[in-house]
N, C-alpha and C. Protein backbone atom coordinates (compact mmCIF):
# COMPACT_ATOMS: atom_id res chain seq x y z
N UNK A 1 123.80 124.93 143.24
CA UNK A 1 124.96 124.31 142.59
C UNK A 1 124.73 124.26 141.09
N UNK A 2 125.53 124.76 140.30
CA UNK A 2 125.70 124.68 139.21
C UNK A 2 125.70 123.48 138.61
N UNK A 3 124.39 123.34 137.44
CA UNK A 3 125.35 121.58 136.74
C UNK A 3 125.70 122.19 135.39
N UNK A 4 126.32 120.07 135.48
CA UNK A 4 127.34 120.88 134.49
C UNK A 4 127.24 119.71 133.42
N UNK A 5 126.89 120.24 131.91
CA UNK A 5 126.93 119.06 131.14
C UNK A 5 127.96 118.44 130.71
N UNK A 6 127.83 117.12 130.46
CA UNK A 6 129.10 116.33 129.96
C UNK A 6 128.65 115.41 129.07
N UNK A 7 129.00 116.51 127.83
CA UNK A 7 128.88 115.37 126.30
C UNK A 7 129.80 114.03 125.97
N UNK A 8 128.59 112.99 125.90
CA UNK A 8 129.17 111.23 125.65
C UNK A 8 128.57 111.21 124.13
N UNK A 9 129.55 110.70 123.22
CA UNK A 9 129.06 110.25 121.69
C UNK A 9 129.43 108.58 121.75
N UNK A 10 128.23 107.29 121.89
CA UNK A 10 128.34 106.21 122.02
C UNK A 10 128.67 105.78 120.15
N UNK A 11 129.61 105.37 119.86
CA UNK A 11 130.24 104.98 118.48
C UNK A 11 129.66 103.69 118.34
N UNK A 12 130.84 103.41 117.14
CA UNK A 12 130.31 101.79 116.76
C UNK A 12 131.50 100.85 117.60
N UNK A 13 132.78 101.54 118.53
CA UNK A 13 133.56 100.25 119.10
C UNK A 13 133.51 100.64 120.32
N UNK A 14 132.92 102.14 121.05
CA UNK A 14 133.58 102.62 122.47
C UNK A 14 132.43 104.11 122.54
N UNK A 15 132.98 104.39 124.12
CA UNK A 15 132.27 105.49 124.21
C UNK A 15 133.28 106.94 124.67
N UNK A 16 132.85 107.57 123.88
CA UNK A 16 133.60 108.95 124.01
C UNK A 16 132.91 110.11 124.71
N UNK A 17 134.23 110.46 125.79
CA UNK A 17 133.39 111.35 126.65
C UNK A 17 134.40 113.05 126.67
N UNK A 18 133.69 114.01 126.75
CA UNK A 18 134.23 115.04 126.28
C UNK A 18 135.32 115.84 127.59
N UNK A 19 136.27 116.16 128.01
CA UNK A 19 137.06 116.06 128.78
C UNK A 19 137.07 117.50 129.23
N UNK A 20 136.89 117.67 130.23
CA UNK A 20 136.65 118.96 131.46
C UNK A 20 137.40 120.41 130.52
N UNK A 21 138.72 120.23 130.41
CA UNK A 21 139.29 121.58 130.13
C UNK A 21 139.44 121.90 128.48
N UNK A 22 139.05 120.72 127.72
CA UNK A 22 139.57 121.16 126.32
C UNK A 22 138.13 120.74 125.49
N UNK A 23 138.21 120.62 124.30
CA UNK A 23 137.01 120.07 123.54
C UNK A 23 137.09 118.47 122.97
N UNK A 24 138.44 118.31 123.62
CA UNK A 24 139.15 117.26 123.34
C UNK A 24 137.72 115.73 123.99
N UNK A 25 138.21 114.47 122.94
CA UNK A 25 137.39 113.87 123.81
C UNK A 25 138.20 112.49 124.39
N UNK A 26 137.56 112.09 125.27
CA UNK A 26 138.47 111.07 125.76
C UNK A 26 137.68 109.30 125.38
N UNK A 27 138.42 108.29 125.71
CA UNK A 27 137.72 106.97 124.93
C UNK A 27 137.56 106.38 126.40
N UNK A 28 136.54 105.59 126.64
CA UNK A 28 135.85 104.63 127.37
C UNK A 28 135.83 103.72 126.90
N UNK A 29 136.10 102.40 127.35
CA UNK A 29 135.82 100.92 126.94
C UNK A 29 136.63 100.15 128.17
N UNK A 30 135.58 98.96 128.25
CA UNK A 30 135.96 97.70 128.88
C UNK A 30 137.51 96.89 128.14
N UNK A 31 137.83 96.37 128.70
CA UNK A 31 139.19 95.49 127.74
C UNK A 31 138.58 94.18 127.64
N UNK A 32 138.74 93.13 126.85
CA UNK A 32 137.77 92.11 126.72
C UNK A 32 136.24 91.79 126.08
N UNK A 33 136.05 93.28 125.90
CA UNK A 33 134.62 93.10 125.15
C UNK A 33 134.55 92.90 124.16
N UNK A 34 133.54 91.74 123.97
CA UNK A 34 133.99 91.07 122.50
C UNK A 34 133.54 91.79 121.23
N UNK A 35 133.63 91.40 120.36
CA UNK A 35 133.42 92.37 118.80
C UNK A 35 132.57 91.34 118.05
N UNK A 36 131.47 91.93 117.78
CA UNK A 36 130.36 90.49 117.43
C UNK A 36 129.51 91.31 116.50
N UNK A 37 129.04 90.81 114.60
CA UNK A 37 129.10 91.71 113.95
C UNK A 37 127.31 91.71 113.99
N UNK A 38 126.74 93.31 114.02
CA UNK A 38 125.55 93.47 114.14
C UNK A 38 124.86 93.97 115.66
N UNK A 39 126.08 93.52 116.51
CA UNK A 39 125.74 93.67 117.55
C UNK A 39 126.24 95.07 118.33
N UNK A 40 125.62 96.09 118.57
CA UNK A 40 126.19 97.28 119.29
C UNK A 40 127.08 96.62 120.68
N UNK A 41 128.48 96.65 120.62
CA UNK A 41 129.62 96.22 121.91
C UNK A 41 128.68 96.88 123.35
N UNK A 42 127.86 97.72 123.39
CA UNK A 42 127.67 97.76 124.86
C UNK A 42 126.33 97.04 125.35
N UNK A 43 125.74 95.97 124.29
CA UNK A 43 125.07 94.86 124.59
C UNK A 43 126.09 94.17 125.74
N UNK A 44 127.26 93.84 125.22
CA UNK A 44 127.93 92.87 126.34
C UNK A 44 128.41 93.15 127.53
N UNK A 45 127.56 94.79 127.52
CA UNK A 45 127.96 95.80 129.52
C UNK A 45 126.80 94.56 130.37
N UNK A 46 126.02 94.70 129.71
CA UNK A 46 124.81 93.71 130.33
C UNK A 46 125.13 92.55 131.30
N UNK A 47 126.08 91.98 131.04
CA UNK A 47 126.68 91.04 131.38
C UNK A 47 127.57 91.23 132.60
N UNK A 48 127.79 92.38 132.58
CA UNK A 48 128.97 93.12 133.77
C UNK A 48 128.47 94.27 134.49
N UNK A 49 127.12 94.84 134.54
CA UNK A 49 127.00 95.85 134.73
C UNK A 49 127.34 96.78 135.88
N UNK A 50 127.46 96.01 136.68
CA UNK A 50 128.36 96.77 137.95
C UNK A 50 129.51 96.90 137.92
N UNK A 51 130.42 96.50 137.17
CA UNK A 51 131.65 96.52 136.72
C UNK A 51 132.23 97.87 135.91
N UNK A 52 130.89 97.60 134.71
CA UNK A 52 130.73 98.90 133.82
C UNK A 52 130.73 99.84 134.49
N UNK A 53 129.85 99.97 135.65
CA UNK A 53 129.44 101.17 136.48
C UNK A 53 130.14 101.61 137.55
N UNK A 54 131.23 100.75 138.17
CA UNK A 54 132.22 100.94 138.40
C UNK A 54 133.04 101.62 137.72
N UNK A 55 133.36 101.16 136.87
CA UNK A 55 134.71 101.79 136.09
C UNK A 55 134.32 103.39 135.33
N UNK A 56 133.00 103.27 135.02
CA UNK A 56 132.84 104.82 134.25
C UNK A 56 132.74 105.63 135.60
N UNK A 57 132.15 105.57 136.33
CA UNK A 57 132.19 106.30 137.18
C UNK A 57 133.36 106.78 138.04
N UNK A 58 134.45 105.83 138.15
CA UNK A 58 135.88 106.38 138.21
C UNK A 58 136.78 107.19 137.13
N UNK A 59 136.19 106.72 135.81
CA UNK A 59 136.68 107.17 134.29
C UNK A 59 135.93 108.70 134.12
N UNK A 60 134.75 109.18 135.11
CA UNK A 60 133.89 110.45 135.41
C UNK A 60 135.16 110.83 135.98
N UNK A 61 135.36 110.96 137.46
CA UNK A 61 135.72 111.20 138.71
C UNK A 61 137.02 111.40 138.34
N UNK A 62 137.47 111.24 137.32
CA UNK A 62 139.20 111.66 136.66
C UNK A 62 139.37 112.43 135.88
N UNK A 63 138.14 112.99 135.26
CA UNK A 63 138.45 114.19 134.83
C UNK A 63 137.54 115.15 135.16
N UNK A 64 136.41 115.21 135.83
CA UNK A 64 135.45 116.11 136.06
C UNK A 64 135.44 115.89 137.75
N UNK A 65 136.26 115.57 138.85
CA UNK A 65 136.49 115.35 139.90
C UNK A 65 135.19 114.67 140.82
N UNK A 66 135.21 114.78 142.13
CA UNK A 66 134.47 114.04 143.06
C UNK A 66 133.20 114.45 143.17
N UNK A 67 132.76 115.60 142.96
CA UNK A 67 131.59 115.72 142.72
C UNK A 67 130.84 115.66 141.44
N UNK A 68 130.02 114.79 141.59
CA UNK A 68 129.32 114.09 140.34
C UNK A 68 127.55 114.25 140.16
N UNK A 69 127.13 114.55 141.70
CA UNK A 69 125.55 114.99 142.02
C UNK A 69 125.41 116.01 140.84
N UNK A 70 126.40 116.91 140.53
CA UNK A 70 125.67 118.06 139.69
C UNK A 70 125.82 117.75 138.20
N UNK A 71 126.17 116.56 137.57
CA UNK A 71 126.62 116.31 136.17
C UNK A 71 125.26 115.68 135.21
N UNK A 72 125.29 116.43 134.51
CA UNK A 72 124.11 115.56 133.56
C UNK A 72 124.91 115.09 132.29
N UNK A 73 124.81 114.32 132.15
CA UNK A 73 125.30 113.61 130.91
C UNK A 73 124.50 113.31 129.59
N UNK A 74 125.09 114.31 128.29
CA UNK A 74 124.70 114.46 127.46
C UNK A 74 125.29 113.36 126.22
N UNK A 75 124.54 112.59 126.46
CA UNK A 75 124.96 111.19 125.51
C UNK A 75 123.99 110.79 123.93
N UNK A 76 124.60 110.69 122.81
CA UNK A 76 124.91 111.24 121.73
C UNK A 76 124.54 109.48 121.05
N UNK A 77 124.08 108.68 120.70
CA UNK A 77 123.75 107.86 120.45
C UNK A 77 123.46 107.55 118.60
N UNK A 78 123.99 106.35 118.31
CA UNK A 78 123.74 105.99 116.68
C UNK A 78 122.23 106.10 116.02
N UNK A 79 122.21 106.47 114.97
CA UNK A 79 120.88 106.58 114.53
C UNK A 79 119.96 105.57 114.21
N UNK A 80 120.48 104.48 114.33
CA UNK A 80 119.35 103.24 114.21
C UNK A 80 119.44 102.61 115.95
N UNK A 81 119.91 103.21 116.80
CA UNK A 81 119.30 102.98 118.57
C UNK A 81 117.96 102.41 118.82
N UNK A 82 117.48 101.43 119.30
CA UNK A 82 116.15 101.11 119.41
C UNK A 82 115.59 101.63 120.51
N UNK A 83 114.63 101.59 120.77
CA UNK A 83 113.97 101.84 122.21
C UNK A 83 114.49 101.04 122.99
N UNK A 84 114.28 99.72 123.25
CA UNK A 84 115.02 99.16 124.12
C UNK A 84 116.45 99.46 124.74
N UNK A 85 117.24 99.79 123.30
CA UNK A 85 118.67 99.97 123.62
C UNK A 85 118.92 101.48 124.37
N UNK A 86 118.05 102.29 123.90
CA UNK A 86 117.78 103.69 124.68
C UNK A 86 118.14 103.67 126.00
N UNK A 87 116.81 102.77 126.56
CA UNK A 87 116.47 102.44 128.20
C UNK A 87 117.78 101.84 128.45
N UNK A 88 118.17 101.03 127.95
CA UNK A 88 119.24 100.52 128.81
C UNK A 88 120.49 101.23 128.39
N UNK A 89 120.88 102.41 128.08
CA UNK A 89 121.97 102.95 128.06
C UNK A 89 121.67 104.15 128.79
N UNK A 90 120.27 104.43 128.98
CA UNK A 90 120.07 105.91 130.01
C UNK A 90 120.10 105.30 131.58
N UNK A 91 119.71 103.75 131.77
CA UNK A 91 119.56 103.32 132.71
C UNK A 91 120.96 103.23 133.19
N UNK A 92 121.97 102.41 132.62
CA UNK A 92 123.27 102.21 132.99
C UNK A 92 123.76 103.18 133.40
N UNK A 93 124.18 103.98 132.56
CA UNK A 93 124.88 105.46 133.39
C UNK A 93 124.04 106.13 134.20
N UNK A 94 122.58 106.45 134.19
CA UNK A 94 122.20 106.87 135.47
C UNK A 94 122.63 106.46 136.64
N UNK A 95 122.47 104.90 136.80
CA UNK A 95 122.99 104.07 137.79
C UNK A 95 124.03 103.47 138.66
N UNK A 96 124.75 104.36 137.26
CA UNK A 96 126.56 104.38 137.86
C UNK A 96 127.08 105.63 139.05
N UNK A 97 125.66 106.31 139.30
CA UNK A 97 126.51 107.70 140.09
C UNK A 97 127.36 108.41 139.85
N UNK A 98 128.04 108.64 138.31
CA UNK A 98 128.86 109.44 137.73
C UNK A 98 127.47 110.87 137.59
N UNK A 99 126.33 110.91 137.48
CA UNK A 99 126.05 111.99 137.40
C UNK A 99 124.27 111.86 138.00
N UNK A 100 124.04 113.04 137.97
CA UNK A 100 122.16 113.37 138.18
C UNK A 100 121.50 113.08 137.43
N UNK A 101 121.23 113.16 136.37
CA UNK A 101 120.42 112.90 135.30
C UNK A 101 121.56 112.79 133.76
N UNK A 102 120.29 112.07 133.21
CA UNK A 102 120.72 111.68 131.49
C UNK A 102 119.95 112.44 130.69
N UNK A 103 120.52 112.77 129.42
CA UNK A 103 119.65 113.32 128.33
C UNK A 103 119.81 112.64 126.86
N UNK A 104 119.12 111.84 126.41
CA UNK A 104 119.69 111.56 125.08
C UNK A 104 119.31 111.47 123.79
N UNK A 105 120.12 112.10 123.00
CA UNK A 105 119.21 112.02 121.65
C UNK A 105 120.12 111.56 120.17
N UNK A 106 119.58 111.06 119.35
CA UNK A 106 120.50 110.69 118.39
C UNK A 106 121.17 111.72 117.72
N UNK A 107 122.20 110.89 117.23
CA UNK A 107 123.14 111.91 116.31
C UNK A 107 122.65 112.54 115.37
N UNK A 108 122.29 111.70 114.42
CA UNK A 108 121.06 113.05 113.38
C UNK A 108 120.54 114.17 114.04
N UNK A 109 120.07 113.86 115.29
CA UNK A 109 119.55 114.96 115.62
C UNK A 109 120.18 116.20 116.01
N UNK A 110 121.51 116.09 116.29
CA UNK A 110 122.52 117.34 116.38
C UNK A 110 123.56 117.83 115.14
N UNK A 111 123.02 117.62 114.23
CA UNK A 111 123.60 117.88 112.75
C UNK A 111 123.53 119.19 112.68
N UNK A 112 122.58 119.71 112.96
CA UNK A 112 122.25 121.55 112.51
C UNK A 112 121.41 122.00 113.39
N UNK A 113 121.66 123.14 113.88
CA UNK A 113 121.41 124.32 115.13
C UNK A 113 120.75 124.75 114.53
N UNK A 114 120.61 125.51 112.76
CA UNK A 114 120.19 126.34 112.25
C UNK A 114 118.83 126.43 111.32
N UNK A 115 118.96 124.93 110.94
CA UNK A 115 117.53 124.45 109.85
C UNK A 115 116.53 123.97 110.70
N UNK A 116 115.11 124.24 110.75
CA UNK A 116 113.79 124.09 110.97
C UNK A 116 114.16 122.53 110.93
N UNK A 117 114.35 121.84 109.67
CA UNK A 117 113.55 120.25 109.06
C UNK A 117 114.99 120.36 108.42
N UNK A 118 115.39 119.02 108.44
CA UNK A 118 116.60 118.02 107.63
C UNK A 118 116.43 117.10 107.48
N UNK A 119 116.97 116.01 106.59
CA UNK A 119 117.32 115.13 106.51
C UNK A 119 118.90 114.63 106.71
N UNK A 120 118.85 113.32 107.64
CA UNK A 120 120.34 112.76 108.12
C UNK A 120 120.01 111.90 107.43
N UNK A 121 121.12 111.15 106.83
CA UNK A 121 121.64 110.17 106.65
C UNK A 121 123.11 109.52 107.42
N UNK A 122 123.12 108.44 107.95
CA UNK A 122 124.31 107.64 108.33
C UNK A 122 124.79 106.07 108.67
N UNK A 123 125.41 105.59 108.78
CA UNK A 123 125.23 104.40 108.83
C UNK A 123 126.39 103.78 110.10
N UNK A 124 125.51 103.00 110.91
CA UNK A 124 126.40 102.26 111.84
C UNK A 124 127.04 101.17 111.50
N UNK A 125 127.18 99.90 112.46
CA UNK A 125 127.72 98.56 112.09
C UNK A 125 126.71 97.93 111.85
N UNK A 126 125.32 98.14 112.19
CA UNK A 126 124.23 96.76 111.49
C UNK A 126 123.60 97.67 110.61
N UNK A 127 123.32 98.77 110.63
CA UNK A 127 122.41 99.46 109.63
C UNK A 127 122.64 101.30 108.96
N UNK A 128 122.12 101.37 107.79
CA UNK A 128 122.35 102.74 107.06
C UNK A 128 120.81 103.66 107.74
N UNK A 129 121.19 104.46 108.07
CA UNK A 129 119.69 105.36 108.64
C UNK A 129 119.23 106.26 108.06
N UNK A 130 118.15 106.53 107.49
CA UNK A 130 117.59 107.90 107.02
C UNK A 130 116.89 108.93 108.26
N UNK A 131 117.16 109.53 108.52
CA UNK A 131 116.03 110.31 109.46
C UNK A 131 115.65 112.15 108.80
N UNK A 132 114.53 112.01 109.13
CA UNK A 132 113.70 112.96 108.71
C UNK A 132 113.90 113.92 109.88
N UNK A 133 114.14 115.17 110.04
CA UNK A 133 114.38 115.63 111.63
C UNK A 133 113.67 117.46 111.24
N UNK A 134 112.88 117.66 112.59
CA UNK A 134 111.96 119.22 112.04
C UNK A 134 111.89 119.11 113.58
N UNK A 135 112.30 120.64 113.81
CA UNK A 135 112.23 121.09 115.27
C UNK A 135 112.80 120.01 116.50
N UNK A 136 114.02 119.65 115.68
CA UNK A 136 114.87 118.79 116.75
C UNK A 136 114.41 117.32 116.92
N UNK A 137 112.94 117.15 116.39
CA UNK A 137 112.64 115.69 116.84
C UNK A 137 112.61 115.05 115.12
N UNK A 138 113.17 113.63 115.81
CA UNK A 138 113.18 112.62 114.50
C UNK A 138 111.42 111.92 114.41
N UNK A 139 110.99 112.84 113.09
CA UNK A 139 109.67 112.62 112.70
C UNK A 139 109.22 111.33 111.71
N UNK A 140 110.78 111.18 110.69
CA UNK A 140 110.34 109.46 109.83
C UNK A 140 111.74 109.01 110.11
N UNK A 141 111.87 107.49 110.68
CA UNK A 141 113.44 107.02 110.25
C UNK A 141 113.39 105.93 109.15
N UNK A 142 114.41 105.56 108.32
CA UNK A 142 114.00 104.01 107.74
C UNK A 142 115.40 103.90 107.97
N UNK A 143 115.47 102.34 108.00
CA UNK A 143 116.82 101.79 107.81
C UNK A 143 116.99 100.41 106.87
N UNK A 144 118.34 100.69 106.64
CA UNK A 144 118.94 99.59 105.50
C UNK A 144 119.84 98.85 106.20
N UNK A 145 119.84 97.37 106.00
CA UNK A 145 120.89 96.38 106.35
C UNK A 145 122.02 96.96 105.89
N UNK A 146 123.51 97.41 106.90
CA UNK A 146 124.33 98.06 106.44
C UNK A 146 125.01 97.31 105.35
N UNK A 147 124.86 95.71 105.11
CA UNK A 147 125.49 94.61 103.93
C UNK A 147 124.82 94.79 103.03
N UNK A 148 123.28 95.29 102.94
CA UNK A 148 122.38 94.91 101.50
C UNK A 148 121.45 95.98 101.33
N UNK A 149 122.24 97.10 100.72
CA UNK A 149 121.48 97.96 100.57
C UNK A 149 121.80 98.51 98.89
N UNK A 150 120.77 99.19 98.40
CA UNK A 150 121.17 99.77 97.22
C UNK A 150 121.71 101.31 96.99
N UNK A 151 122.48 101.92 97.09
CA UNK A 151 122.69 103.60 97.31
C UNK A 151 121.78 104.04 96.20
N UNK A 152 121.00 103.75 94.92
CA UNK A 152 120.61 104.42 94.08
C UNK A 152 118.91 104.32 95.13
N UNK A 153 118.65 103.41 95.62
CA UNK A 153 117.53 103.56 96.02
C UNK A 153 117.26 104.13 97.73
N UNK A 154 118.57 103.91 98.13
CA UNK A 154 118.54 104.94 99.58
C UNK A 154 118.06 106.56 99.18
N UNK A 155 119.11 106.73 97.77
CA UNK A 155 118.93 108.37 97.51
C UNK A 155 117.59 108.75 96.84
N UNK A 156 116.89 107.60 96.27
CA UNK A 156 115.47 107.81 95.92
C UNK A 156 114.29 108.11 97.10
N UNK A 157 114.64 107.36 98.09
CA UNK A 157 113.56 106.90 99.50
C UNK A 157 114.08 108.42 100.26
N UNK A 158 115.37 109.11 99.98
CA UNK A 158 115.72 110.38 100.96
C UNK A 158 115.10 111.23 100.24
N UNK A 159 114.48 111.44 99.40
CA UNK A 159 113.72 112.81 98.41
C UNK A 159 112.58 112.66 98.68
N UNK A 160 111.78 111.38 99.47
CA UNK A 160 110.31 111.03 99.61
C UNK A 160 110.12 110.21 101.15
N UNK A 161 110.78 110.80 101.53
CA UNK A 161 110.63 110.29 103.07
C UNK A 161 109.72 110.94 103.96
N UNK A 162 109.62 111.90 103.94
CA UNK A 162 108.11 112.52 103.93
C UNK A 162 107.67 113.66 103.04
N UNK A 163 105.91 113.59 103.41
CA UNK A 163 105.47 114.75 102.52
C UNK A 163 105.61 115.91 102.60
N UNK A 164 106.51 116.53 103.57
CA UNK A 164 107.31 117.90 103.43
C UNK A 164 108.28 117.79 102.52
N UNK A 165 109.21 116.86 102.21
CA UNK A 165 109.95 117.03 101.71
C UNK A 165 109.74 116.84 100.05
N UNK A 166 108.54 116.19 99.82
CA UNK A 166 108.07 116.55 98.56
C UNK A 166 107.72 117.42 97.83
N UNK A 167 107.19 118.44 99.17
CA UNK A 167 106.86 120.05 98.28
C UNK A 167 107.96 120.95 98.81
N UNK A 168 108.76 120.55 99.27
CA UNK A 168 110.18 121.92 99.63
C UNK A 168 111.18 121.17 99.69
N UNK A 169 112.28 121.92 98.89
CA UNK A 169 113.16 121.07 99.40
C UNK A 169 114.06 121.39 100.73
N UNK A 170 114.71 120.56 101.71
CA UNK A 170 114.98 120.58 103.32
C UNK A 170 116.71 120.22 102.63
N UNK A 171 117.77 120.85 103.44
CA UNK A 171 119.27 120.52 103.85
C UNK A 171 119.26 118.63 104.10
N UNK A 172 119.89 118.29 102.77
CA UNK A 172 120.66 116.96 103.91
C UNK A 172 122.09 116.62 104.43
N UNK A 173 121.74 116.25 105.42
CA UNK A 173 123.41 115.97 105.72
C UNK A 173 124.09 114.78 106.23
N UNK A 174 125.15 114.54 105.51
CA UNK A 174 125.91 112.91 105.38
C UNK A 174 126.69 113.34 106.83
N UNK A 175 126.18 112.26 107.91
CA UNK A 175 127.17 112.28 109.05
C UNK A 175 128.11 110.92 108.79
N UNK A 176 129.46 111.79 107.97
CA UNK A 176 130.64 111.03 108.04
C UNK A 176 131.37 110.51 109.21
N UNK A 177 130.89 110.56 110.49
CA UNK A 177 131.73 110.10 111.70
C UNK A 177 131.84 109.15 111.56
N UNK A 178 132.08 108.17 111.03
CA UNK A 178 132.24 106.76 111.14
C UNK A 178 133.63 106.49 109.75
N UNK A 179 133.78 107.60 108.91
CA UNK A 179 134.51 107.57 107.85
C UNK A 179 133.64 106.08 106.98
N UNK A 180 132.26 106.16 106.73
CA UNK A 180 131.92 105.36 106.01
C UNK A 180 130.69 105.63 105.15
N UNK A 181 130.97 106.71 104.63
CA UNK A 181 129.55 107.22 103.76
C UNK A 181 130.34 107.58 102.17
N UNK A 182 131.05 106.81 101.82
CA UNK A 182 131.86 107.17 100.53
C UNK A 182 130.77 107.04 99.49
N UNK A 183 129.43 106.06 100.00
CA UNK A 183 129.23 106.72 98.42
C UNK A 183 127.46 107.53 98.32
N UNK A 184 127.76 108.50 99.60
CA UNK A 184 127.10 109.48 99.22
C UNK A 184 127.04 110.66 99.88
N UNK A 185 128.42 110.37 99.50
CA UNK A 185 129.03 112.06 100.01
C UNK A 185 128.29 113.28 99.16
N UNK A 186 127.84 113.12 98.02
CA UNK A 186 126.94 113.99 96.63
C UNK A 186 126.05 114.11 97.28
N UNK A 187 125.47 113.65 98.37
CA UNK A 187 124.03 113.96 98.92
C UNK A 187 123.76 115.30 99.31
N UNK A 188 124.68 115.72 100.01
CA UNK A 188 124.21 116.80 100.57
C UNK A 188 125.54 117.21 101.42
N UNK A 189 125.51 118.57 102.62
CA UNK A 189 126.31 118.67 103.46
C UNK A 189 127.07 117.43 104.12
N UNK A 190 128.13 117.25 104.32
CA UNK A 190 129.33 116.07 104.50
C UNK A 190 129.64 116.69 105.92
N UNK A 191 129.02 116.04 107.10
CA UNK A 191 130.04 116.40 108.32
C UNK A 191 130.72 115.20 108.85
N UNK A 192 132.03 115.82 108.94
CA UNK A 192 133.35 114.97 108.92
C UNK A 192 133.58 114.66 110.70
N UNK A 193 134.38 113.80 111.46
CA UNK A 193 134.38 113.36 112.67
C UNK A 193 134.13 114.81 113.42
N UNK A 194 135.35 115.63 112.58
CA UNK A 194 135.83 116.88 113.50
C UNK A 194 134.75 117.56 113.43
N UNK A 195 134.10 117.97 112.58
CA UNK A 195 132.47 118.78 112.38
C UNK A 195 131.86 118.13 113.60
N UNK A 196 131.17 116.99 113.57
CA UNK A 196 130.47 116.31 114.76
C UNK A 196 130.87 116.60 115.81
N UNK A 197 132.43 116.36 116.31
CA UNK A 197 132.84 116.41 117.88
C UNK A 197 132.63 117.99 118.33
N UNK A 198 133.23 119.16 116.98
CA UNK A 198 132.96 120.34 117.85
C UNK A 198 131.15 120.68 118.04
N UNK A 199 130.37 120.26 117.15
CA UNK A 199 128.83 120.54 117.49
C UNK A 199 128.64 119.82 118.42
N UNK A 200 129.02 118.47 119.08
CA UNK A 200 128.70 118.29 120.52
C UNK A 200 128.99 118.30 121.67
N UNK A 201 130.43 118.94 121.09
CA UNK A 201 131.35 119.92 122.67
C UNK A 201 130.73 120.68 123.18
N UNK A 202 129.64 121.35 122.03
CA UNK A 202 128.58 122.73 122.88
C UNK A 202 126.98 122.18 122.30
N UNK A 203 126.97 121.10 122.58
CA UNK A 203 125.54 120.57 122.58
C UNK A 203 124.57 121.16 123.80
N UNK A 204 123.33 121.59 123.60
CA UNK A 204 122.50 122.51 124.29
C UNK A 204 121.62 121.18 124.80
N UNK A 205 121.46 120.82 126.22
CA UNK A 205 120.96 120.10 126.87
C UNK A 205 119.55 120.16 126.76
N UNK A 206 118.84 121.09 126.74
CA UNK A 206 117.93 121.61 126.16
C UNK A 206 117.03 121.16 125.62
N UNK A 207 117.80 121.10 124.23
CA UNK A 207 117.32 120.60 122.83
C UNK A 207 117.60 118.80 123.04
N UNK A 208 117.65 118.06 124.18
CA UNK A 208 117.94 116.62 124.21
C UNK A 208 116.80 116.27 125.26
């Protein structure tokens, strides 16, 4: 049996899942989940989790039909994700029976197919992220309180974030999906929502 991947990009209000026949993506969310600032919204699945797992797994089963054994789900996660928050977002949807296995890796990390080593920059609802990224894996991250940060000294700490990037210079790229990187769009390559969604319509499972 053939599987079959199905790209999820977890945002800062909902989760977006990529829809069987088009590149189009579709929105996931609970109704009632509260909006609490700092806090990633699928902290409060915790609270419901069979509910959650209920409902995505019917929100699967409506557009990718009844068979779900062969689906791996390629889920797309913010760049300041903790470990903890990892486990419990690979755990949840594993557990929902919408699919076989999970794969997940942050968004920085699907910026470019083509460069060896990059630098991402982006910023969620609690924090601004730097990540250092060479052969697909995130090698330095730092992060900034998304309220108290300085942009003259984010763009200082992205030229010396590691010692590769001191003797060569590496591609950076501003992941605008959030429409909130206005002020450092000058950094480098600017990928805009639509840039992001089509690089993870054909995200290579692979590389996650």
């Amino acid at each position: 049996m053939a599987k079959k991947t199905i790209p999820m990009i977890i945002t800062n209000s909902d989760i977006l899942v990529k829809n069987r026949d088009t590149d189009d993506f579709k929105t996931f969310s609970l109704p009632g989940t509260p909006v609490v600032a700092n806090i990633p919204f699928y902290h409060h699945y915790a609270a419901k989790i069979s509910e959650t797992q209920h409902y995505f797994k019917e929100f699967i089963k409506s557009m990718y039909g009844k068979k779900l054994s062969k689906n791996i789900l390629a889920i797309l996660v913010p760049d300041d994700t903790t470990a903890l928050e990892s486990i419990f977002i690979n755990e949840l949807f594993l557990n929902s029976d919408a699919c076989k296995a999970v794969a997940q890796m942050k968004m920085g990390q699907a910026l470019s197919k083509t460069d060896e080593s990059y630098v991402s920059i982006s910023k969620s609802g609690r924090n601004l992220a730097l990540l250092y990224v060479k052969n697909n894996e995130v090698i330095v991250s730092r992060y900034y309180d998304a309220n108290g940060y300085d942009p003259a000294v984010v763009k200082a700490d992205a030229a010396r974030l590691h010692i590769d990037i001191e003797y060569k210079q590496v591609p950076v790229y501003v992941n605008n999906f959030n429409m909130n990187m206005d002020e450092f769009l000058d950094m480098g390559t600017v990928i805009s929502p639509k840039d992001f969604m089509e690089k993870i319509a054909a995200v290579d499972v692979a590389k996650l």
